[in-house]
N, C-alpha and C. Protein backbone atom coordinates (compact mmCIF):
# COMPACT_ATOMS: atom_id res chain seq x y z
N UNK A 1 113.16 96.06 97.18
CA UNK A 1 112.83 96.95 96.10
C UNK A 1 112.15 96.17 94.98
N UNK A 2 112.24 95.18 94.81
CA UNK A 2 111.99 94.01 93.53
C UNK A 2 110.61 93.62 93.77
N UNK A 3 110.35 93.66 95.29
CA UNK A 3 108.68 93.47 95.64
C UNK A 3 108.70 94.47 95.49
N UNK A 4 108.47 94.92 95.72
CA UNK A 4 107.87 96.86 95.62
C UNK A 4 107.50 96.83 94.09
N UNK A 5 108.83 96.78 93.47
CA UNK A 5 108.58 96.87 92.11
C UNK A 5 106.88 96.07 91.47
N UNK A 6 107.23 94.83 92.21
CA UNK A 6 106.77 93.68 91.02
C UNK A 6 105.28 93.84 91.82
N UNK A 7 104.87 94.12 92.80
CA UNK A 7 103.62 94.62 93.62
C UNK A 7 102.76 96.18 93.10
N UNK A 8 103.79 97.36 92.80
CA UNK A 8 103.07 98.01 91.91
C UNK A 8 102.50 97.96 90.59
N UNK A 9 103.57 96.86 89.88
CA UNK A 9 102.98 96.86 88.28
C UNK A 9 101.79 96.43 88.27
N UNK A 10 102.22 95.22 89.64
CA UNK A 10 100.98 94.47 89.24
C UNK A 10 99.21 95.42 89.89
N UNK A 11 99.39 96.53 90.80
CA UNK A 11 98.24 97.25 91.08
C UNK A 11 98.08 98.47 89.86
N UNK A 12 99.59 98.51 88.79
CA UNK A 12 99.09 99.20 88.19
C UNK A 12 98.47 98.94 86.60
N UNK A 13 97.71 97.23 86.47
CA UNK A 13 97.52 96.69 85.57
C UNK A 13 96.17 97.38 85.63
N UNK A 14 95.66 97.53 87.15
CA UNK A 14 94.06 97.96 87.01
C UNK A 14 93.72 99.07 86.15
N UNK A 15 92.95 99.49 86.09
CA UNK A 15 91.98 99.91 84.85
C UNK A 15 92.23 101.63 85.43
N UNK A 16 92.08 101.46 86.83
CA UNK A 16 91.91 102.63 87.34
C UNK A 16 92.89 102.53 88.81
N UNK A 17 93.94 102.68 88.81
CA UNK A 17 94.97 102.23 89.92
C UNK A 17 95.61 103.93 90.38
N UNK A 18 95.60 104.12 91.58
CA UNK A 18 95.66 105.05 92.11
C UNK A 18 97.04 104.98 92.77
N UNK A 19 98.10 105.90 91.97
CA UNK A 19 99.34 105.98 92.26
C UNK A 19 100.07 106.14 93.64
N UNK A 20 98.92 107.06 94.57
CA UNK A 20 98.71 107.19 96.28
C UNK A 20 98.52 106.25 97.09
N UNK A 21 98.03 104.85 96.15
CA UNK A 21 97.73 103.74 96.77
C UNK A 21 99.08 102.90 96.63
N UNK A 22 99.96 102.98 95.58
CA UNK A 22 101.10 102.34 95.21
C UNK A 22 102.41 102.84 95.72
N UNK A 23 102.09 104.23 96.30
CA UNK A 23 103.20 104.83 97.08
C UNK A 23 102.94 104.28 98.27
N UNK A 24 101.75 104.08 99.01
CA UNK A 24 101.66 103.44 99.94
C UNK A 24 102.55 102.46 100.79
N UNK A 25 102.66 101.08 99.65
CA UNK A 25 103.12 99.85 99.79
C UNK A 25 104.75 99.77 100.28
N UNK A 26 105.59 100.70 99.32
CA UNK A 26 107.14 100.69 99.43
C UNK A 26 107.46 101.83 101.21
N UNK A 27 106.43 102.27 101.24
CA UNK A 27 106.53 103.40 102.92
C UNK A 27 105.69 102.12 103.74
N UNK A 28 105.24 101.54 103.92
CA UNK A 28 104.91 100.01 104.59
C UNK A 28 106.02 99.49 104.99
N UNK A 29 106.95 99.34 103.30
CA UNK A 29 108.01 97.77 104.10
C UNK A 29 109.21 98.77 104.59
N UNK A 30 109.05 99.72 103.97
CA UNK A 30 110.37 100.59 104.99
C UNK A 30 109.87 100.84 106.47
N UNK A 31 108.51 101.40 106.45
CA UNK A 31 108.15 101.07 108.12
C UNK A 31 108.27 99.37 108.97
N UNK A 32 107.81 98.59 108.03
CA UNK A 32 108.36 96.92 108.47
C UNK A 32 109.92 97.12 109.00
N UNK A 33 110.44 97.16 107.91
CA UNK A 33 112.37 97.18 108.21
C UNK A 33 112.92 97.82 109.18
N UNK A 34 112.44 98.98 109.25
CA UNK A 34 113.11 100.02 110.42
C UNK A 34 112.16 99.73 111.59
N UNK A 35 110.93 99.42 111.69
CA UNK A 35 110.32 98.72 113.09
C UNK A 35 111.20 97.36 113.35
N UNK A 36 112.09 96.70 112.47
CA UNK A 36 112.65 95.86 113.33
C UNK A 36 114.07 96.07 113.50
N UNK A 37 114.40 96.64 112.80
CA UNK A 37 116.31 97.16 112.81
C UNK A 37 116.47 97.93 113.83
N UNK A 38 115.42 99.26 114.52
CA UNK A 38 115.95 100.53 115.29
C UNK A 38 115.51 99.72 116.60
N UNK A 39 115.08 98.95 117.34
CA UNK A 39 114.75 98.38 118.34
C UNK A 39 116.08 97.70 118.65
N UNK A 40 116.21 97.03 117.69
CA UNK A 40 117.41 96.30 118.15
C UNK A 40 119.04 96.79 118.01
N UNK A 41 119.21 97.88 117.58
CA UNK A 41 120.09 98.15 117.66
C UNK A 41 120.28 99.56 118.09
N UNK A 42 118.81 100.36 118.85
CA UNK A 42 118.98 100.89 119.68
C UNK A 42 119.58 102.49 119.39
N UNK A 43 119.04 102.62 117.98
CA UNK A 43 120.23 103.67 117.42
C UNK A 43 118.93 104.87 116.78
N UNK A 44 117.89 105.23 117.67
CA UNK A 44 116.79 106.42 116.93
C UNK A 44 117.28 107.60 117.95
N UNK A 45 116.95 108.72 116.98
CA UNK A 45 117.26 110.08 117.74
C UNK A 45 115.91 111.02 116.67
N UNK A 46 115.76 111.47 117.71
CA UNK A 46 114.70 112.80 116.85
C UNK A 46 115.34 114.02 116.18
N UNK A 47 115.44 114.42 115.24
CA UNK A 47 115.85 115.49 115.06
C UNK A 47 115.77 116.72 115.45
N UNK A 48 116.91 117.14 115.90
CA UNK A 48 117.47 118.18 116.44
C UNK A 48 117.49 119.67 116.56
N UNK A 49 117.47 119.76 115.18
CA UNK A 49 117.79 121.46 114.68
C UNK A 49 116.69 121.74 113.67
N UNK A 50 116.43 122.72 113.37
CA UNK A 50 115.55 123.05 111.99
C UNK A 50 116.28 122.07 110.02
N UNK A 51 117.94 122.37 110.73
CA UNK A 51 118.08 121.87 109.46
C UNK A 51 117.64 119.99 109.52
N UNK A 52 118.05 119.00 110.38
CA UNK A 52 117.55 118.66 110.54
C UNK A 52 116.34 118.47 110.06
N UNK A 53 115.58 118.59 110.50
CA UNK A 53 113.91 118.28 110.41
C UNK A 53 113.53 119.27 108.77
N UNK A 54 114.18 119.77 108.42
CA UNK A 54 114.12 120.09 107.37
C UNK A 54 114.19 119.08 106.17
N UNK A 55 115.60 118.58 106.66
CA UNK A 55 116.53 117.27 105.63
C UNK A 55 115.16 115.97 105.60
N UNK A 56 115.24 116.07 106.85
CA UNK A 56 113.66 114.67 107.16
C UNK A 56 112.68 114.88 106.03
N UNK A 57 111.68 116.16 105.89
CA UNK A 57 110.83 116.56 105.25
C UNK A 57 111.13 116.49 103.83
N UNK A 58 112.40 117.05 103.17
CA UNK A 58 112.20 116.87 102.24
C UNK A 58 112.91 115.79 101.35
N UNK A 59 113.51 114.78 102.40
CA UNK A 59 114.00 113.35 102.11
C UNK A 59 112.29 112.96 101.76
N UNK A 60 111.34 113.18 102.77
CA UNK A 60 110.32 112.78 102.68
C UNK A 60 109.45 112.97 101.25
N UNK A 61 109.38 114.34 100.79
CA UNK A 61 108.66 114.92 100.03
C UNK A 61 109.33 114.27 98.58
N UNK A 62 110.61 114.50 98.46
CA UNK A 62 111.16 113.45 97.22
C UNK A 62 110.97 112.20 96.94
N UNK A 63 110.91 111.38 97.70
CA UNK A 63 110.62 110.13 98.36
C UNK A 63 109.11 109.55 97.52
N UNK A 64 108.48 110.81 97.71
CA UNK A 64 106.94 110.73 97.39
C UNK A 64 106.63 110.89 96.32
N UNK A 65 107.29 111.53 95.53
CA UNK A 65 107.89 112.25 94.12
C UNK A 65 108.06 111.09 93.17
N UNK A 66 109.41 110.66 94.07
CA UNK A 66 110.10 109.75 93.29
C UNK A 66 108.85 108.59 93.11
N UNK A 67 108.21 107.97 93.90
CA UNK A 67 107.81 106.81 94.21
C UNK A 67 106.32 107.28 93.03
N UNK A 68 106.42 108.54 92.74
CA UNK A 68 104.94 108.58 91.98
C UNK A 68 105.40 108.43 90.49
N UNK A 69 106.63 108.81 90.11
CA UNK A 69 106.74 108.60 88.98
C UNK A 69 107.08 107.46 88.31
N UNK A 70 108.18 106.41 89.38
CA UNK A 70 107.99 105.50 89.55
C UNK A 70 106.65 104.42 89.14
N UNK A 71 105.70 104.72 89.86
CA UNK A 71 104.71 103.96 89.54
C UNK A 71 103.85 104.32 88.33
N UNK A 72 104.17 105.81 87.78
CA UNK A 72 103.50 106.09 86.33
C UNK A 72 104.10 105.49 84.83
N UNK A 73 105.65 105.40 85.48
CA UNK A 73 106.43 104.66 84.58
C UNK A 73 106.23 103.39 84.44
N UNK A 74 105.74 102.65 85.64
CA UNK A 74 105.12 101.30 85.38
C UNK A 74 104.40 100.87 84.80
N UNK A 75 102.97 101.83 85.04
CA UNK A 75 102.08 101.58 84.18
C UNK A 75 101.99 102.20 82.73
N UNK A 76 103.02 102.45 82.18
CA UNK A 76 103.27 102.63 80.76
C UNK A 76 104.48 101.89 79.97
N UNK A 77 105.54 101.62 81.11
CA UNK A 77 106.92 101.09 80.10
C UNK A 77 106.88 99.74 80.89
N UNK A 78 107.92 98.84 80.36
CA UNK A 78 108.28 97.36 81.00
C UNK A 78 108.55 97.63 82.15
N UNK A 79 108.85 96.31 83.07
CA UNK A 79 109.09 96.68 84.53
C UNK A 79 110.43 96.32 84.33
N UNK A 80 111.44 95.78 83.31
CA UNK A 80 112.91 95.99 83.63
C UNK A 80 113.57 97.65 83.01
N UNK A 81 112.87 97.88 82.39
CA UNK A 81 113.47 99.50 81.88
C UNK A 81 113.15 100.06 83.13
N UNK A 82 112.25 100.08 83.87
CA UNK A 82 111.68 100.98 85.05
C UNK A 82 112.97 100.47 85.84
N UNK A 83 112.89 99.15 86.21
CA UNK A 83 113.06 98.97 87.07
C UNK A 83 115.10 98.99 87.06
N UNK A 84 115.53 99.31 85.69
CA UNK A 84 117.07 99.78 85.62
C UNK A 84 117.14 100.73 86.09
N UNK A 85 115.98 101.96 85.30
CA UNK A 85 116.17 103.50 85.45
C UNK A 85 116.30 103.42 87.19
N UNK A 86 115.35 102.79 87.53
CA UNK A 86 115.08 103.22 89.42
C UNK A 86 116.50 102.87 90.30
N UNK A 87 116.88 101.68 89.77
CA UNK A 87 118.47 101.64 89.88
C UNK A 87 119.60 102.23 90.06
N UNK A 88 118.76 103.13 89.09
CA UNK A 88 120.31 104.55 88.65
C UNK A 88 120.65 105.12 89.81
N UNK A 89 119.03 105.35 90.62
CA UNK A 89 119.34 105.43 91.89
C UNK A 89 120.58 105.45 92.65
N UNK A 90 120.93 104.72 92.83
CA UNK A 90 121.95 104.22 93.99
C UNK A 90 122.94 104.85 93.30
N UNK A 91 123.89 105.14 92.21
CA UNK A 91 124.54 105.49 92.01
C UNK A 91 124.60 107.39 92.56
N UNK A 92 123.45 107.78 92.04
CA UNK A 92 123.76 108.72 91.94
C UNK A 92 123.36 109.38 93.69
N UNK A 93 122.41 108.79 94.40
CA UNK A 93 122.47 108.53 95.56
C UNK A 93 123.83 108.68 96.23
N UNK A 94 125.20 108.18 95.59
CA UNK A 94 126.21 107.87 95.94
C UNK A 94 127.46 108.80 96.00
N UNK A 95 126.78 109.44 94.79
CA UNK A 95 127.15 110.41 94.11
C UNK A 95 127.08 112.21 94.79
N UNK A 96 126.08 112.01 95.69
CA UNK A 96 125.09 113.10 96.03
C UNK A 96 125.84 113.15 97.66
N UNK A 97 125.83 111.66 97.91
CA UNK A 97 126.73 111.82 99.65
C UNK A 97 127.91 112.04 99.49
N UNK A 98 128.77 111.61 98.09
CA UNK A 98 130.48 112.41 98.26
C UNK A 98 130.22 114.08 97.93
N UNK A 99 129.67 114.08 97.03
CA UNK A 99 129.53 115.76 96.40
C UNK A 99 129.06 117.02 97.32
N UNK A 100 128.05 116.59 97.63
CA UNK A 100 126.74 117.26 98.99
C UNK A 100 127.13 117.49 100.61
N UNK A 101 127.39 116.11 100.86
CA UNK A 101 127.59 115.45 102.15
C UNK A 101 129.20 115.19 102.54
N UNK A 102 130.12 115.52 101.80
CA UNK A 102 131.77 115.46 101.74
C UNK A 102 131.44 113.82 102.89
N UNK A 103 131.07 113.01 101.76
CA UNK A 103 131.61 111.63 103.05
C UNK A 103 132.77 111.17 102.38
N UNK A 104 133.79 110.53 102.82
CA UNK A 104 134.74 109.66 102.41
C UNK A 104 134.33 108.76 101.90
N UNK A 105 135.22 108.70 100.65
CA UNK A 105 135.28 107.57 99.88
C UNK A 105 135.81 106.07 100.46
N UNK A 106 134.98 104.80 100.78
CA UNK A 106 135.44 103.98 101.00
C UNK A 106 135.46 102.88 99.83
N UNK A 107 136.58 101.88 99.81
CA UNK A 107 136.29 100.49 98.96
C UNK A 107 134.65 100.13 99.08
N UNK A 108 134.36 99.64 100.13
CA UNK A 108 133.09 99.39 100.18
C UNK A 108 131.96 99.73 99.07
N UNK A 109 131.88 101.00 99.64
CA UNK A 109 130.95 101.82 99.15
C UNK A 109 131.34 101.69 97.28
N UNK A 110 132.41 102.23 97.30
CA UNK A 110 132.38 101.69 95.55
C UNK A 110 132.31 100.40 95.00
N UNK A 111 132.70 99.38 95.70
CA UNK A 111 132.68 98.18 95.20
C UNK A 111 131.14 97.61 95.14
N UNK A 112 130.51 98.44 96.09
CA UNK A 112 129.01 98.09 96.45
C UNK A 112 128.25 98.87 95.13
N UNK A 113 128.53 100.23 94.73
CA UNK A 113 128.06 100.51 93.85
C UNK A 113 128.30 100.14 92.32
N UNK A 114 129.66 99.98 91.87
CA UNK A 114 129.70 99.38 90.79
C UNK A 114 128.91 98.13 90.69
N UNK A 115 129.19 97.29 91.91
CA UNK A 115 128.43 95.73 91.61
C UNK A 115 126.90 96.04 91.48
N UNK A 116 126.23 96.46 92.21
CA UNK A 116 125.01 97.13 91.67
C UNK A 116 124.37 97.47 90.24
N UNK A 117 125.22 98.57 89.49
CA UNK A 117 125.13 98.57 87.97
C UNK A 117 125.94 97.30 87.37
N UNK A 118 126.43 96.84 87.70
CA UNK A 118 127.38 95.86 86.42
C UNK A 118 125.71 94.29 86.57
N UNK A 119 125.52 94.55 87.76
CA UNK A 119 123.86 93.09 88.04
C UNK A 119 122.81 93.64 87.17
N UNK A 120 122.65 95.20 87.34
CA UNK A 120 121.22 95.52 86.67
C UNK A 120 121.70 95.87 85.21
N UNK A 121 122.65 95.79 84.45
CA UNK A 121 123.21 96.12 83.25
C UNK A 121 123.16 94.36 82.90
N UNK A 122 123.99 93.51 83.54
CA UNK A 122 123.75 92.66 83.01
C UNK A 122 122.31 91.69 82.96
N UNK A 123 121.53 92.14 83.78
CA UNK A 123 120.06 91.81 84.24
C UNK A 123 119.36 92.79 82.47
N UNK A 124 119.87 93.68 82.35
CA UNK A 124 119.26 94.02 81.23
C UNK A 124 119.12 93.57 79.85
N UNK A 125 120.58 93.29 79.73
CA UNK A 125 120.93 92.35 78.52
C UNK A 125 120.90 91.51 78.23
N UNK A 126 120.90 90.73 79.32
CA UNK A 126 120.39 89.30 79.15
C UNK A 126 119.02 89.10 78.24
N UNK A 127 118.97 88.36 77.05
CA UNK A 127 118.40 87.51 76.49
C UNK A 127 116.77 87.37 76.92
C-alpha cells in the first residue's frame, strides 16, 4: 500500500496526471500478489450465484471509487494525512465484516487492527 501510495503522488506531481492512470498501478500489484498466492495454494473458485458475482462487481466498482479519490486527495493534501485517512480503511473494513458479514470476532483480527491504528497514529505524530 506504501508503494502504491508513494508511486501515485509521485504521478500525481504532473501538471496533467490522469487519475485512470493511477488507479491503474494499485490493480497491477494486486494482480502481481494474487498471480502468485492463488497458484500456490490452489484456492480460486468462480463465482457461483448472482449474489456472488454481484459482491465481485461491486467490491470492484468501490475499489475504483475509492482508489480515485484517493489519488485526488494526493494531489492536493500531504501524503501522510492521505495516507492515515486511507488507513481508516482497515478498521472500518473490519467493522463492515462483523456488522454485514456476522464473522466472529477473533484475538487476531483485533489485535491486528488496533496495531494498525496505534503505527499510523503514531506514524502521524511523530515529529
Amino acid at each position: 500500500m506504501v508503494f502504491t501510495n508513494i508511486f501515485s503522488r509521485k504521478l500525481a506531481y504532473r501538471e496533467n496526471s490522469d487519475p485512470a492512470l493511477m488507479t491503474f498501478i494499485p490493480g497491477m500489484t494486486g494482480i502481481a500478489i494474487t498471480g502468485v498466492i492463488l497458484p500456490v495454494t490452489d484456492s480460486w473458485e468462480l463465482p457461483s450465484s448472482l449474489k456472488e458475482v454481484l459482491l465481485v462487481l461491486s467490491v470492484g466498482i468501490f475499489s475504483l471509487l475509492c482508489n480515485r479519490f484517493l489519488v485526488l486527495g494526493l494531489q492536493t493534501e500531504r501524503v501522510t494525512i492521505v495516507s492515515f485517512l486511507d488507513t481508516l480503511s482497515v478498521p472500518v473494513a473490519f467493522m463492515a465484516d462483523v456488522l454485514v458479514f456476522q464473522s466472529v470476532l477473533d484475538l487476531v483480527s483485533i489485535v491486528g487492527a488496533i496495531t494498525i491504528l496505534a503505527t499510523t497514529v503514531g506514524c502521524l505524530c511523530k515529529p
